[in-house]
Structure formats: structure tokens, C-alpha cells
N, C-alpha and C. Protein backbone atom coordinates (compact mmCIF):
# COMPACT_ATOMS: atom_id res chain seq x y z
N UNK A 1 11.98 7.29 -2.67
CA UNK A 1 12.04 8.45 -3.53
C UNK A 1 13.40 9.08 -3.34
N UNK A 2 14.12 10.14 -4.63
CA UNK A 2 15.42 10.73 -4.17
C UNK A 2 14.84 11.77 -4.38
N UNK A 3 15.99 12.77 -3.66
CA UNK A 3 15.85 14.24 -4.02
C UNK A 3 16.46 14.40 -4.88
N UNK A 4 16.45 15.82 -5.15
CA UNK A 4 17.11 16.61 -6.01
C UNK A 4 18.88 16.23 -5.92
N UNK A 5 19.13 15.71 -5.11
CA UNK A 5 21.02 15.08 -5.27
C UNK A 5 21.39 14.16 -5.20
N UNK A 6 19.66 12.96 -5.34
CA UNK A 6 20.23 11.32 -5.35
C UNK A 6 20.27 10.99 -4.46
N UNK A 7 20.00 11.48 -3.18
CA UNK A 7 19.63 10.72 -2.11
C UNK A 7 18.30 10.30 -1.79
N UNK A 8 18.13 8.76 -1.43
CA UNK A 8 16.94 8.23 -1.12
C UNK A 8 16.26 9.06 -0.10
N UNK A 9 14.80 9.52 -0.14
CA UNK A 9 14.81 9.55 1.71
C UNK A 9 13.10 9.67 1.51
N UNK A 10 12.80 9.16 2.71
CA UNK A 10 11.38 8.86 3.17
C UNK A 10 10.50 9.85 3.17
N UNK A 11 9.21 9.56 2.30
CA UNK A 11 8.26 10.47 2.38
C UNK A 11 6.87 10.04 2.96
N UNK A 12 5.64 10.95 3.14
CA UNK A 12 4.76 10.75 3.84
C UNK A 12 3.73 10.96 2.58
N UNK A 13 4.05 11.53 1.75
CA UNK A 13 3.61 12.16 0.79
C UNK A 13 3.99 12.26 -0.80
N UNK A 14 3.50 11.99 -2.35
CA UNK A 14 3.98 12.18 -3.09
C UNK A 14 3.11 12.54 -3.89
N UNK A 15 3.13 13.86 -4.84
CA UNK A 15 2.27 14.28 -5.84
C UNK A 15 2.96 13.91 -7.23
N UNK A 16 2.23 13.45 -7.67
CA UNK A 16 3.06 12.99 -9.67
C UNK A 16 2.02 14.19 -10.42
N UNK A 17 2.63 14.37 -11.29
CA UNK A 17 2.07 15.24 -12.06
C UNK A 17 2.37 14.57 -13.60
N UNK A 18 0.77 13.90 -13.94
CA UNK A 18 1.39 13.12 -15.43
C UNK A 18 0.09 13.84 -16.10
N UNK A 19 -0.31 15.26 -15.55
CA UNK A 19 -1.35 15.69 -17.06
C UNK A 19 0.02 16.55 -17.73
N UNK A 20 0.46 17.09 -17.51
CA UNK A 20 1.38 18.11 -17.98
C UNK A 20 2.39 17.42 -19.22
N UNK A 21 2.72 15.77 -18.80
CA UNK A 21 3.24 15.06 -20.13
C UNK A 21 2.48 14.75 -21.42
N UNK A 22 1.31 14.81 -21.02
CA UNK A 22 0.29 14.47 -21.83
C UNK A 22 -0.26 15.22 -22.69
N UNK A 23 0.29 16.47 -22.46
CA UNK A 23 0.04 17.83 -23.69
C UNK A 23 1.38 17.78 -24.22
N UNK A 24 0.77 18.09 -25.72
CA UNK A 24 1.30 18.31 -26.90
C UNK A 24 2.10 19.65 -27.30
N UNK A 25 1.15 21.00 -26.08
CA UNK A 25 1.41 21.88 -27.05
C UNK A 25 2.82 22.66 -25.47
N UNK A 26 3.02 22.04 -25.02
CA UNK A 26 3.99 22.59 -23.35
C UNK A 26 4.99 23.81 -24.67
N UNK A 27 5.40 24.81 -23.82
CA UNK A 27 6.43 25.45 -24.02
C UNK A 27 7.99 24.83 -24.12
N UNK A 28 7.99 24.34 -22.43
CA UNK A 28 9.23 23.58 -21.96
C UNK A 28 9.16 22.04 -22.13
N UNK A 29 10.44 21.46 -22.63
CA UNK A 29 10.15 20.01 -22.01
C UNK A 29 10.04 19.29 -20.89
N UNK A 30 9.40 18.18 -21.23
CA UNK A 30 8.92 17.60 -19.99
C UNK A 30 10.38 16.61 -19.79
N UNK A 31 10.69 16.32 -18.64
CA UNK A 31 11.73 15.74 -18.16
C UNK A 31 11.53 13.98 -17.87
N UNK A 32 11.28 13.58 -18.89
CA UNK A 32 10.93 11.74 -19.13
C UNK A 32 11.31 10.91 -17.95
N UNK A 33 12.57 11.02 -17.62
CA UNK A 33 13.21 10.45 -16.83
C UNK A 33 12.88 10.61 -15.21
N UNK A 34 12.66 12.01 -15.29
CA UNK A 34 11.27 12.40 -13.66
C UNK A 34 10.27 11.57 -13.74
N UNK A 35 9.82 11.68 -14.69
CA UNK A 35 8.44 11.07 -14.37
C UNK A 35 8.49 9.27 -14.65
N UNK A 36 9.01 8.75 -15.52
CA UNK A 36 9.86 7.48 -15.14
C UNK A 36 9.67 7.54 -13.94
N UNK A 37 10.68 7.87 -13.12
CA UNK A 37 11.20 7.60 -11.57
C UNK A 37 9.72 8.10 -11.02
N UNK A 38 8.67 9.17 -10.42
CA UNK A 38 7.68 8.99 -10.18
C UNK A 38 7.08 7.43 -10.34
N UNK A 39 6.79 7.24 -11.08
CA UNK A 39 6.10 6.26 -11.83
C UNK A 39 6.35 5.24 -11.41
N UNK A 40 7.87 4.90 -11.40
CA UNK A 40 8.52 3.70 -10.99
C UNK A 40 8.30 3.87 -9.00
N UNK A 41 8.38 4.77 -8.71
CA UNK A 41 8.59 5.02 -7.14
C UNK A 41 7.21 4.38 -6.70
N UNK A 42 5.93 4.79 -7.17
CA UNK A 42 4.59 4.60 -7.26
C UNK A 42 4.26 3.03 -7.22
N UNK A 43 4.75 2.06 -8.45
CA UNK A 43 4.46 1.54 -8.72
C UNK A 43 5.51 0.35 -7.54
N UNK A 44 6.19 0.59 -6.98
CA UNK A 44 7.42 -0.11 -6.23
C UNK A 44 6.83 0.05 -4.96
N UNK A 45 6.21 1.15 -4.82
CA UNK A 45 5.47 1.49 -3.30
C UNK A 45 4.11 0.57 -3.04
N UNK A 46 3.43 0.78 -4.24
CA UNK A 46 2.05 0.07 -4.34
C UNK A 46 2.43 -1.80 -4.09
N UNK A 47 3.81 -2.37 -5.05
CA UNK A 47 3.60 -3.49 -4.77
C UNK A 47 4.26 -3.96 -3.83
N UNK A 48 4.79 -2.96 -2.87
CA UNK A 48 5.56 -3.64 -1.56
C UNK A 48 4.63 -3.10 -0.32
N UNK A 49 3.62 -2.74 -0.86
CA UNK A 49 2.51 -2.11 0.55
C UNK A 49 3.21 -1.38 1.50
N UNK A 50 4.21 -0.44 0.88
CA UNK A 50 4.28 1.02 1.76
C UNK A 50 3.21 1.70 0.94
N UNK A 51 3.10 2.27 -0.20
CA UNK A 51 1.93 3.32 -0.07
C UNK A 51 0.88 2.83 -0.69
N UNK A 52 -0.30 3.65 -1.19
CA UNK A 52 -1.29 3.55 -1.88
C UNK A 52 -1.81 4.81 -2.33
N UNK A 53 -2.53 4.94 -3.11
CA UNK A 53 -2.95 5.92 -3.74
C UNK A 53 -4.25 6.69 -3.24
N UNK A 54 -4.27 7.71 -2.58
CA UNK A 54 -5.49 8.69 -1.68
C UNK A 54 -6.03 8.76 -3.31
N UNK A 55 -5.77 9.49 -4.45
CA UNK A 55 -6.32 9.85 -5.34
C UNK A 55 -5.70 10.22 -6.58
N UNK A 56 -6.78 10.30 -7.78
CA UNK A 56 -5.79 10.55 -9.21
C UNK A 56 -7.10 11.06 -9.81
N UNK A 57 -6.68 12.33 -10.11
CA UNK A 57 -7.51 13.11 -10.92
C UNK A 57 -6.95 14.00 -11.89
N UNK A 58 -7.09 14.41 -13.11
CA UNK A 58 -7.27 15.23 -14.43
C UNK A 58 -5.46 14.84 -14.03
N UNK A 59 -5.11 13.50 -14.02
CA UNK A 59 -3.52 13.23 -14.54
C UNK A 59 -2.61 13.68 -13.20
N UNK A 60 -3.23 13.99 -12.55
CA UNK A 60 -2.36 14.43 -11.14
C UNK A 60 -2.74 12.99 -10.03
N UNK A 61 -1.72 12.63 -9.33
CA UNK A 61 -1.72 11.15 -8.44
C UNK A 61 -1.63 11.83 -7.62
N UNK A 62 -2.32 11.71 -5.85
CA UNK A 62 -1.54 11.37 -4.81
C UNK A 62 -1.18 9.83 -4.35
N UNK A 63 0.10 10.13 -3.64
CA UNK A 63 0.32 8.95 -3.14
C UNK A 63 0.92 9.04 -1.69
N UNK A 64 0.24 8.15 -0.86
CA UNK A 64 0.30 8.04 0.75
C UNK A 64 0.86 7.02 1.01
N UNK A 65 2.05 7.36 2.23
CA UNK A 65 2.90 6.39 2.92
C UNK A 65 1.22 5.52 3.36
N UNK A 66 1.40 4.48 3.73
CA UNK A 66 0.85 3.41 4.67
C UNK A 66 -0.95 3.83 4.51
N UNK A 67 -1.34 3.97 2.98
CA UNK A 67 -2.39 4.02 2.76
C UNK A 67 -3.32 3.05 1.99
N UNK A 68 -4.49 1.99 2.52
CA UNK A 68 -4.49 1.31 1.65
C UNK A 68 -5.25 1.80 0.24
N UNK A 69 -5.61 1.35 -1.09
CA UNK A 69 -5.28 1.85 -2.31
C UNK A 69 -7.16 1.16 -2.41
N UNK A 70 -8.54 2.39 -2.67
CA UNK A 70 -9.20 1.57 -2.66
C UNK A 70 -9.43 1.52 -4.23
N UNK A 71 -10.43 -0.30 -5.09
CA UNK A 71 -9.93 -0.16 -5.96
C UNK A 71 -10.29 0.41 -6.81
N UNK A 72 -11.32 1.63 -7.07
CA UNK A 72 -11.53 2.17 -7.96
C UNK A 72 -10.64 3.59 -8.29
N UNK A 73 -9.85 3.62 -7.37
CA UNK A 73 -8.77 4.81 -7.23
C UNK A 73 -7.20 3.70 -8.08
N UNK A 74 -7.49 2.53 -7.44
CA UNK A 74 -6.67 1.70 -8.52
C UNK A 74 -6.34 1.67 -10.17
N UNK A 75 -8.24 1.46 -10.49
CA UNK A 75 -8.31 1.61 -11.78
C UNK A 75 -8.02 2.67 -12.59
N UNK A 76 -8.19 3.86 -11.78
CA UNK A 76 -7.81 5.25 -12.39
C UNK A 76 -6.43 5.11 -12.39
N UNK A 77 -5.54 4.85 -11.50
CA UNK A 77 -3.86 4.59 -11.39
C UNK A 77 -4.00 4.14 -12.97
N UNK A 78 -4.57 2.51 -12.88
CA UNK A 78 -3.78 1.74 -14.19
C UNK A 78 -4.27 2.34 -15.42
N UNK A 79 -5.51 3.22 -15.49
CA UNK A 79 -6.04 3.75 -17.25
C UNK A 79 -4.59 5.10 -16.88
N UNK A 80 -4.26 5.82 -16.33
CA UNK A 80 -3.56 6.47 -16.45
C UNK A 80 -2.65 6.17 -16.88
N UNK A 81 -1.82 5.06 -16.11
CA UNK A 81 -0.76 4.47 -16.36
C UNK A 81 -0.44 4.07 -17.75
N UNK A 82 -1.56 3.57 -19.01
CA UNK A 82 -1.94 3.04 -19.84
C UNK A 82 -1.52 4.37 -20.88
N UNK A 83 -2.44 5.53 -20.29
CA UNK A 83 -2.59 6.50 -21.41
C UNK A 83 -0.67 7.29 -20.99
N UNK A 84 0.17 7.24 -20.32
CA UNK A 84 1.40 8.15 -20.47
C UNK A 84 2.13 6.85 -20.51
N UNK A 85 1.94 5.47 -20.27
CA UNK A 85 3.16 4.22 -21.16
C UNK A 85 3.87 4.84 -22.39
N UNK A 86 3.39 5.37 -23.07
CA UNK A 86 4.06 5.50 -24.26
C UNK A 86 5.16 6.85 -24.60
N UNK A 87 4.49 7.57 -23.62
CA UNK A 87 5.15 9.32 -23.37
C UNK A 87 6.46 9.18 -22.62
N UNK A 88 7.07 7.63 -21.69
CA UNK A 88 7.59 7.29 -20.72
C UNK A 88 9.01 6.88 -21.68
N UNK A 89 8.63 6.52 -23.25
CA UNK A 89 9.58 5.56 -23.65
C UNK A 89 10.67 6.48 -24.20
């Protein structure tokens, strides 16, 4: 994951927040390219077995260093993943 100045650095912990892309009616824009990189961080973590996913509910992910991913917390990952693919492009 980077911070806020582009530097990589190790977390224990990561919250995504993909209900907030998924409304229509937001004030502010949503920042595509954040959540890209979420997404991508997630999905890079999951297939190199540093993290896994504790949970994903109403569009909000956690994601845990050195957690394994059980799979019905999976399936919620990939229908999510499914329903903001297109919000991503």
C-alpha cells in the first residue's frame, strides 16, 4: 500500500470503502484512481497470501495482513468486485 506521498509501506490493516462509489447521488467526487489502487492492493495481497479478507459488508472490505480469506467472505469480495468493475473504468 502507499501513503499519501507514494511511499510503499506495510500495513496490518486496510479498510476500502467501495459503498460510497456506488452512489449516484455523492456531493463530491469519488477519486477512481484511490479506489483502483485499493482494489488493486487487495487483490495483489489476496493472490500472493499476505492478506485476506476478515470481512465485506454494505460495500465496506476489511483486509488483514496474514489472514486466511474464509470462502464465503471470498464470494462477497468477488460479487462486490463485479458490482464497482465498471465504476473503476
Amino acid at each position: 500500500m502507499k501513503d499519501a506521498e507514494g511511499k510503499v509501506v506495510d500495513v496490518d490493516y486496510a479498510l476500502l470503502d467501495l459503498w460510497q462509489p456506488q452512489q449516484n447521488n455523492l456531493k463530491v467526487p469519488v477519486d477512481r484512481g484511490r479506489v483502483r489502487g485499493g482494489v488493486r492492493f487487495t487483490d495483489e495481497g489476496l493472490r500472493r497470501g499476505l492478506y485476506g479478507i476478515a470481512e465485506v459488508l454494505d460495500g465496506i472490505v476489511l483486509v488483514q495482513k496474514g489472514l486466511p480469506s474464509k470462502p464465503e467472505v471470498l464470494s462477497g469480495w468477488s460479487k462486490l468486485w463485479q458490482e464497482i468493475e465498471p465504476l473503476m473504468k
